[in-house]
PDB file of N, CA and C in Angstrom:
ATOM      1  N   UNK A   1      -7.438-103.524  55.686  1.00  0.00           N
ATOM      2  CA  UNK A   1      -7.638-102.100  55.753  1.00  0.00           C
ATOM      3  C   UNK A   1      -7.894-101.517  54.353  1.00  0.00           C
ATOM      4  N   UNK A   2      -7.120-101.813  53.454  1.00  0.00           N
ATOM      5  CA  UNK A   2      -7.755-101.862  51.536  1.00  0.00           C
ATOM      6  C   UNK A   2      -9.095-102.016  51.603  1.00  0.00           C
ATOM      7  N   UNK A   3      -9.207-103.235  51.826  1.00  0.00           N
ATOM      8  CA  UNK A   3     -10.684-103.585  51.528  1.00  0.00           C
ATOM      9  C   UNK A   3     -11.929-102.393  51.987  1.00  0.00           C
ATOM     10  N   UNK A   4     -11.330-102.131  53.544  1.00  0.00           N
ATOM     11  CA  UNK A   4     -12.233-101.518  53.812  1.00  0.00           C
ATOM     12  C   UNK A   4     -12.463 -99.958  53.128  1.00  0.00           C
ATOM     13  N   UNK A   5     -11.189 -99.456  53.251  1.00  0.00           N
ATOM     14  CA  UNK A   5     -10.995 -98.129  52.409  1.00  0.00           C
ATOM     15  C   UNK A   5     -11.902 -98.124  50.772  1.00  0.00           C
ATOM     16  N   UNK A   6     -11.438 -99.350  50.386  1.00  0.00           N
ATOM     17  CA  UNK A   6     -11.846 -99.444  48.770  1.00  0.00           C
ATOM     18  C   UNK A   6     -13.602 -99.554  48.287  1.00  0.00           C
ATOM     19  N   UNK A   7     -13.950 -99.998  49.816  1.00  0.00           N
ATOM     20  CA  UNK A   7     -15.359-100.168  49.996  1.00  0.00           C
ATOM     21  C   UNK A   7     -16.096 -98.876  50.424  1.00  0.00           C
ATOM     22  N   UNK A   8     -15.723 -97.933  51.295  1.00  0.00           N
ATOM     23  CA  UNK A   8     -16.094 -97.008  51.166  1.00  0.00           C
ATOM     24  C   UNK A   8     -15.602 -95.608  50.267  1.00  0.00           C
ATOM     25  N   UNK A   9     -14.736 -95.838  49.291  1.00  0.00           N
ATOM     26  CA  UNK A   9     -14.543 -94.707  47.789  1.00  0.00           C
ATOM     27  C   UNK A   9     -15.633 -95.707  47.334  1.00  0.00           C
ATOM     28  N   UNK A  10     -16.104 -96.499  47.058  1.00  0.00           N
ATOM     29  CA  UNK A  10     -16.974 -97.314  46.445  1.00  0.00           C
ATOM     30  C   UNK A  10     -18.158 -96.902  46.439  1.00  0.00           C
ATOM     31  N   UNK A  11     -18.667 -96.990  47.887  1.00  0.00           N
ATOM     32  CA  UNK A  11     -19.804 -96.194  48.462  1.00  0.00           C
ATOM     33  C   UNK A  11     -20.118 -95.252  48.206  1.00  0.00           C
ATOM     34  N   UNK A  12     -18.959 -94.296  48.411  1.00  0.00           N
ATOM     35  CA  UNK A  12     -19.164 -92.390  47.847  1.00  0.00           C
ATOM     36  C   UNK A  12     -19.078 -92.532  46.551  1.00  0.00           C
ATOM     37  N   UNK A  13     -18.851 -92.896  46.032  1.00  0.00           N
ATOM     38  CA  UNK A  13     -18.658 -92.846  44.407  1.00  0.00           C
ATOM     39  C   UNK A  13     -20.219 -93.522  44.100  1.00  0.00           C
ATOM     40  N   UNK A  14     -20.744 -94.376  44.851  1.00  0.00           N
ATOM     41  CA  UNK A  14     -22.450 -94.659  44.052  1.00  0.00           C
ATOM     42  C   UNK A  14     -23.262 -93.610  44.760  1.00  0.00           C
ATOM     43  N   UNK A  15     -23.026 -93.530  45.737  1.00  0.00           N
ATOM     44  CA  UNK A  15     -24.243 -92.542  46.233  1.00  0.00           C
ATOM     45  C   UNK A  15     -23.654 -90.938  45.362  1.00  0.00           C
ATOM     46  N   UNK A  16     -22.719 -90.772  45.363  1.00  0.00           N
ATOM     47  CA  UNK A  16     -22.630 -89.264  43.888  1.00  0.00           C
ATOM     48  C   UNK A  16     -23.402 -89.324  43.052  1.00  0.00           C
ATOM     49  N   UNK A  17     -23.085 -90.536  42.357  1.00  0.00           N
ATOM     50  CA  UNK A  17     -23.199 -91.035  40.864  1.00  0.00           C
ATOM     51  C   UNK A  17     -24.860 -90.936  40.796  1.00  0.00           C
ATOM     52  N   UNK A  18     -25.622 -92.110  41.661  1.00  0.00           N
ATOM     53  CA  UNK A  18     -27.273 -91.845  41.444  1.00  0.00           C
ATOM     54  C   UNK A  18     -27.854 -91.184  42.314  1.00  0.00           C
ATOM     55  N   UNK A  19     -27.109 -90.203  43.116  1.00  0.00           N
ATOM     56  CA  UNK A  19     -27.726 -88.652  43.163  1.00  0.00           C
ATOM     57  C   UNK A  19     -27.866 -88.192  41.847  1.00  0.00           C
ATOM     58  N   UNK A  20     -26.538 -88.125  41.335  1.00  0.00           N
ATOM     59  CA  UNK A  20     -27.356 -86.779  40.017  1.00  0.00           C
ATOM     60  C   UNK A  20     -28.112 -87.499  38.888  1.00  0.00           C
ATOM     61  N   UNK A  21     -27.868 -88.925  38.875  1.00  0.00           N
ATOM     62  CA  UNK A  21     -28.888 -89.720  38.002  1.00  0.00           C
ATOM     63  C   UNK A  21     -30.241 -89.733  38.223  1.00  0.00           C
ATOM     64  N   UNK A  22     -30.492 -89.364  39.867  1.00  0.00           N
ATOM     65  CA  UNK A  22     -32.624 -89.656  40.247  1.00  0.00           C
ATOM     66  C   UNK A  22     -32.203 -87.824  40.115  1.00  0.00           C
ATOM     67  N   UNK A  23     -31.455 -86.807  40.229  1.00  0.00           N
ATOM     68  CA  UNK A  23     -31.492 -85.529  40.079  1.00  0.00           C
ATOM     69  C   UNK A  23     -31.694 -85.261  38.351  1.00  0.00           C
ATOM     70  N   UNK A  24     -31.061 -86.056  37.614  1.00  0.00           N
ATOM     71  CA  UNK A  24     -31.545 -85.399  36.252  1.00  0.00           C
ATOM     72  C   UNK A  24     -32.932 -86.274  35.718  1.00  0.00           C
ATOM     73  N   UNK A  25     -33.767 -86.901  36.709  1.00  0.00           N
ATOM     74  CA  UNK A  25     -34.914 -87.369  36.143  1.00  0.00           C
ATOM     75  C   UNK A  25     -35.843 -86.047  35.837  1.00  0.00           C
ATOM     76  N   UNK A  26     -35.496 -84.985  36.358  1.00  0.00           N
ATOM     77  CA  UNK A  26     -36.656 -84.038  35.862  1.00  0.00           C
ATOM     78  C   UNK A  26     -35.974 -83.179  34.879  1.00  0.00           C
ATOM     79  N   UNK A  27     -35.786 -83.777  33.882  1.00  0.00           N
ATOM     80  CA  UNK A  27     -35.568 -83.832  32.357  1.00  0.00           C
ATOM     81  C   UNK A  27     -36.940 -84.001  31.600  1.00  0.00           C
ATOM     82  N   UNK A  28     -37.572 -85.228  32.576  1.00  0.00           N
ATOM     83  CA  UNK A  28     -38.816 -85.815  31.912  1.00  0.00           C
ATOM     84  C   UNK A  28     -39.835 -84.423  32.280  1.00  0.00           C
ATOM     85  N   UNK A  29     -39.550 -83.410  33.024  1.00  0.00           N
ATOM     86  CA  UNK A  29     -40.494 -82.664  32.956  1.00  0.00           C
ATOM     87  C   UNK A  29     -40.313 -81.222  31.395  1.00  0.00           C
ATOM     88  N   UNK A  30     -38.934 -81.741  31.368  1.00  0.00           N
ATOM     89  CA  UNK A  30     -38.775 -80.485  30.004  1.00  0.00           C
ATOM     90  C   UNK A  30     -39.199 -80.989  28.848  1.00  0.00           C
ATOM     91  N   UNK A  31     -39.638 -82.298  28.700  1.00  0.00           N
ATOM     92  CA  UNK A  31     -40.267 -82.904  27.552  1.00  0.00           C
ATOM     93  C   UNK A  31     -39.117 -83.938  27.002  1.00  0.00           C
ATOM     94  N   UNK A  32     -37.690 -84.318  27.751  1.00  0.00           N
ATOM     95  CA  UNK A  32     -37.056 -85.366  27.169  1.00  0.00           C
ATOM     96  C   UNK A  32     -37.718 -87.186  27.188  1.00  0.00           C
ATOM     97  N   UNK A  33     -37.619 -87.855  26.538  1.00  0.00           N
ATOM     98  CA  UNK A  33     -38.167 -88.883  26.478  1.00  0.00           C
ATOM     99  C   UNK A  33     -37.169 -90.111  27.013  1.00  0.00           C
ATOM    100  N   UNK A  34     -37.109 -91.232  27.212  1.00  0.00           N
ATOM    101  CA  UNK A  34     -36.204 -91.722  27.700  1.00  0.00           C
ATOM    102  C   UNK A  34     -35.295 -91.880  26.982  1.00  0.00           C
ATOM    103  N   UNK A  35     -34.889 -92.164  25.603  1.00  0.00           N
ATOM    104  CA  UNK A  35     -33.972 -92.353  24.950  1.00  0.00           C
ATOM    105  C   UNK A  35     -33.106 -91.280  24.913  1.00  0.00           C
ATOM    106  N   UNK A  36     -33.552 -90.539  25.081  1.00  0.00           N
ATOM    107  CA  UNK A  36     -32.557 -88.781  25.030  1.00  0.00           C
ATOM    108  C   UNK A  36     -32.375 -88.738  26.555  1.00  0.00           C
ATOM    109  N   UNK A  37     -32.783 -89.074  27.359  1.00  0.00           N
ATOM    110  CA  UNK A  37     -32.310 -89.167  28.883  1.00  0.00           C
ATOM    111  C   UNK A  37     -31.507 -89.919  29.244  1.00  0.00           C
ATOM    112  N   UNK A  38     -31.569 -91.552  28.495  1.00  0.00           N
ATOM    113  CA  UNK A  38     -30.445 -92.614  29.323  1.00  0.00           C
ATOM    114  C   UNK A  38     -28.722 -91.899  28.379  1.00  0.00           C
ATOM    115  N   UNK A  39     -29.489 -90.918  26.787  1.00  0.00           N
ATOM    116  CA  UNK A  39     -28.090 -90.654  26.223  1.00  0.00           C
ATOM    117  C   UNK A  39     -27.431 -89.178  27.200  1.00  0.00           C
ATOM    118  N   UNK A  40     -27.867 -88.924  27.749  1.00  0.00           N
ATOM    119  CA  UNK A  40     -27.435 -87.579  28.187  1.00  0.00           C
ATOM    120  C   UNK A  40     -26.619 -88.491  29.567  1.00  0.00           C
ATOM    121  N   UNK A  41     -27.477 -89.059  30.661  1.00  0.00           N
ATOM    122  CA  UNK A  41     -26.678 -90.131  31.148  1.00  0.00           C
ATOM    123  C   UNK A  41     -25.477 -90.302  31.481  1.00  0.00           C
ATOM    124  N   UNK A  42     -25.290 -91.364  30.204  1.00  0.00           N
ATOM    125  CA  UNK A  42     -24.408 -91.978  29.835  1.00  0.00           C
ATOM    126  C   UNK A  42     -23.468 -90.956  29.236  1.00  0.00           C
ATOM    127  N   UNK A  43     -23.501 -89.088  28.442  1.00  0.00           N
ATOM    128  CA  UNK A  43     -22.821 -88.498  28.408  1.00  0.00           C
ATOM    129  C   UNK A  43     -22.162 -87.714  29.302  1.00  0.00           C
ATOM    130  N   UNK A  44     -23.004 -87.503  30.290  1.00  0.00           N
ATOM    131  CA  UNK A  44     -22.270 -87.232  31.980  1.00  0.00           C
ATOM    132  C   UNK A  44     -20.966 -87.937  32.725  1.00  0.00           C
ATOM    133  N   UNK A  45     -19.929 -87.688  32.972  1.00  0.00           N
ATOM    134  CA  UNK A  45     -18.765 -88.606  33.762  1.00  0.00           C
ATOM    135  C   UNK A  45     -19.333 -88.081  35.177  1.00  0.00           C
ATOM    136  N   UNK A  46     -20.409 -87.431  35.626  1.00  0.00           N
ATOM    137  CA  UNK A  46     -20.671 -87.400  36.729  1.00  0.00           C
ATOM    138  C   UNK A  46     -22.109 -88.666  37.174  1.00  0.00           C
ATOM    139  N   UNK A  47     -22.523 -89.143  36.057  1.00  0.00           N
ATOM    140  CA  UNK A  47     -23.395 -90.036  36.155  1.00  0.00           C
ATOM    141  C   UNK A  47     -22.620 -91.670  36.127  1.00  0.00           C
ATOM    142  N   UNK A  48     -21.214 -91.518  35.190  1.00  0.00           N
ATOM    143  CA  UNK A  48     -21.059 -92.677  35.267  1.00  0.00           C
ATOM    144  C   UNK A  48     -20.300 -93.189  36.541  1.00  0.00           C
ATOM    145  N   UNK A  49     -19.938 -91.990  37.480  1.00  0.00           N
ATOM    146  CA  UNK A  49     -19.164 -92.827  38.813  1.00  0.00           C
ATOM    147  C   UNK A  49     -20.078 -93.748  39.370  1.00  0.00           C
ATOM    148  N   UNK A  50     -21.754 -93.560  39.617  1.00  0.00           N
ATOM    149  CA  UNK A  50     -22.687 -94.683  40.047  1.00  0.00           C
ATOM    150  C   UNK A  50     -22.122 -96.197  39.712  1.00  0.00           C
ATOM    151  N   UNK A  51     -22.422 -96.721  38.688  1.00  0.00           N
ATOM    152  CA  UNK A  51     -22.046 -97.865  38.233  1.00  0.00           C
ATOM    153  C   UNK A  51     -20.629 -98.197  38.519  1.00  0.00           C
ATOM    154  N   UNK A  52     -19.920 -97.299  38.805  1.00  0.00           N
ATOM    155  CA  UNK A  52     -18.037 -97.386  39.002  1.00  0.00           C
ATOM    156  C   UNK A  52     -17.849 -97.950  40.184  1.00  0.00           C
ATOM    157  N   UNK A  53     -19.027 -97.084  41.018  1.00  0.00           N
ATOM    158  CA  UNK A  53     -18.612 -96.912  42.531  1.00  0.00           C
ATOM    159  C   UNK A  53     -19.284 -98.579  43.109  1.00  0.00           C
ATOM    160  N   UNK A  54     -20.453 -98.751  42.037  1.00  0.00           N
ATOM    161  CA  UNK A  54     -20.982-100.337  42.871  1.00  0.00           C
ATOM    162  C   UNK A  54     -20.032-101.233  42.264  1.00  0.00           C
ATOM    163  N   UNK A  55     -18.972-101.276  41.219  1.00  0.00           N
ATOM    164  CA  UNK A  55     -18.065-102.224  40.611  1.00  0.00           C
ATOM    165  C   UNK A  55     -17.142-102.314  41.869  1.00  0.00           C
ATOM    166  N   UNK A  56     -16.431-101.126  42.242  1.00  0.00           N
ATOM    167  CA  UNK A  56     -15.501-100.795  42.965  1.00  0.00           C
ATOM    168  C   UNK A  56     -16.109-101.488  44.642  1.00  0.00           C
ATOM    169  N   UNK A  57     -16.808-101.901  44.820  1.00  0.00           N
ATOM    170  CA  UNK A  57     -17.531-102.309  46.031  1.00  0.00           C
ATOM    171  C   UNK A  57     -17.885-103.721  46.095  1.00  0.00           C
ATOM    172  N   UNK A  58     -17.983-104.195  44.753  1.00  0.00           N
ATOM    173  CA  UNK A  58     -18.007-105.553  44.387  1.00  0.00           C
ATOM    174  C   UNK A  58     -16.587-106.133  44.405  1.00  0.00           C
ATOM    175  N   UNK A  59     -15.892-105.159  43.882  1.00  0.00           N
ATOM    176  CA  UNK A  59     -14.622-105.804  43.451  1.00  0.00           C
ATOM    177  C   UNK A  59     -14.335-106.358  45.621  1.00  0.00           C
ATOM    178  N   UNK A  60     -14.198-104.741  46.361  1.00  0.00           N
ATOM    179  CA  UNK A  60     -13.554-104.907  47.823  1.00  0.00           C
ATOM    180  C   UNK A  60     -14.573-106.532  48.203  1.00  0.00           C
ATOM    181  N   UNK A  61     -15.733-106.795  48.272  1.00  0.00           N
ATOM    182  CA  UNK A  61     -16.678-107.537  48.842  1.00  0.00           C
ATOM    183  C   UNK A  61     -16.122-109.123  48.078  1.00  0.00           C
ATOM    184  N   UNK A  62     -16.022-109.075  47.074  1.00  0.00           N
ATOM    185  CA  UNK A  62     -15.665-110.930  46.278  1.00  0.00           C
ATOM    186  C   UNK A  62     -14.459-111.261  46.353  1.00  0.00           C
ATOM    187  N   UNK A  63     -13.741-110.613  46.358  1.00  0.00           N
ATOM    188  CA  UNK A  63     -12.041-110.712  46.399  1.00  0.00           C
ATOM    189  C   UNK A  63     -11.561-111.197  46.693  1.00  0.00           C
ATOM    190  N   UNK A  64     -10.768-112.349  47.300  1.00  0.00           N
ATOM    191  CA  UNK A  64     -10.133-112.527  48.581  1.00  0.00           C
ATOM    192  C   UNK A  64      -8.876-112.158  48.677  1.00  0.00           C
ATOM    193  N   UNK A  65      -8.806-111.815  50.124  1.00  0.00           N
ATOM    194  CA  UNK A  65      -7.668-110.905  50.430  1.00  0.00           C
ATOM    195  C   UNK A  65      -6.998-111.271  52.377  1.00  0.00           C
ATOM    196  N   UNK A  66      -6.147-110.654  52.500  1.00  0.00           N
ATOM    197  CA  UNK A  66      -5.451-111.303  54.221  1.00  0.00           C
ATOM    198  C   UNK A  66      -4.878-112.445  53.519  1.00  0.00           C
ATOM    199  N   UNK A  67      -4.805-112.339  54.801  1.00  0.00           N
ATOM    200  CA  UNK A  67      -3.315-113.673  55.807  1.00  0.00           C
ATOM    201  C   UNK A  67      -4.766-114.921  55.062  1.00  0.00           C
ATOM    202  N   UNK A  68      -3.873-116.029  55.240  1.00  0.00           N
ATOM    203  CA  UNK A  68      -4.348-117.244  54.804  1.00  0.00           C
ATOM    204  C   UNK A  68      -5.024-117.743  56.350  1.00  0.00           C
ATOM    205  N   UNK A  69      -4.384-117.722  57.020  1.00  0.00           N
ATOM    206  CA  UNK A  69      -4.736-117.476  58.638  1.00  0.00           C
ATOM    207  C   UNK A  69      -6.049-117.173  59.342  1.00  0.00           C
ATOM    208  N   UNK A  70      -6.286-116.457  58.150  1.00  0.00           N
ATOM    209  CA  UNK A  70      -7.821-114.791  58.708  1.00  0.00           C
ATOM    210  C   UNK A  70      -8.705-115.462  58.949  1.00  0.00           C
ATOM    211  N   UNK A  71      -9.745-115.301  59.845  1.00  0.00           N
ATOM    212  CA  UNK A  71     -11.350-115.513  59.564  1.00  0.00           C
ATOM    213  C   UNK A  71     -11.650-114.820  58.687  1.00  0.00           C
ATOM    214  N   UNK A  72     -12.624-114.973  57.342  1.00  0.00           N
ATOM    215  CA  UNK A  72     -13.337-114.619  56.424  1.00  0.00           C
ATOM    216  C   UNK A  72     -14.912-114.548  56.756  1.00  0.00           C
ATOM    217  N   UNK A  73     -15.228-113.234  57.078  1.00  0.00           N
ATOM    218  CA  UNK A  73     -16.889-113.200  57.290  1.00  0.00           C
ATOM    219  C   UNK A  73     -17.820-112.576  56.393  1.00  0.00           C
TER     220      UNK A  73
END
């Protein structure tokens, strides 16, 4: 039941995260270039839950976890 819970905060936490990351691509229309875009980014804590949220989803998915007992699928 972890797993599953931990997999979906995982989920919501990437789909937040590169919403506002493909949302601040029109930066490139105010004249930022990419280097001033991946830094603005990376200065956002609302950009960095993306990358958090697919760690946090990796972590529930490789793990192993249960009864020794379990089917593992």
């Amino acid at each position: 039941m972890v797993r599953i819970f931990s997999f979906l905060v995982g989920f919501g936490f990437s789909v937040i995260g590169f919403v506002y990351i493909i949302s601040y691509l029109n930066l490139f229309s105010l004249g930022y270039n990419l280097g001033e875009y991946v830094h603005f980014i990376f200065s956002k804590a609302e950009c960095l839950i993306g990358p958090l949220g697919l760690f946090i989803i990796s972590l529930a998915i490789f793990i192993p976890g249960g009864k020794k007992d379990e089917l593992h699928i």
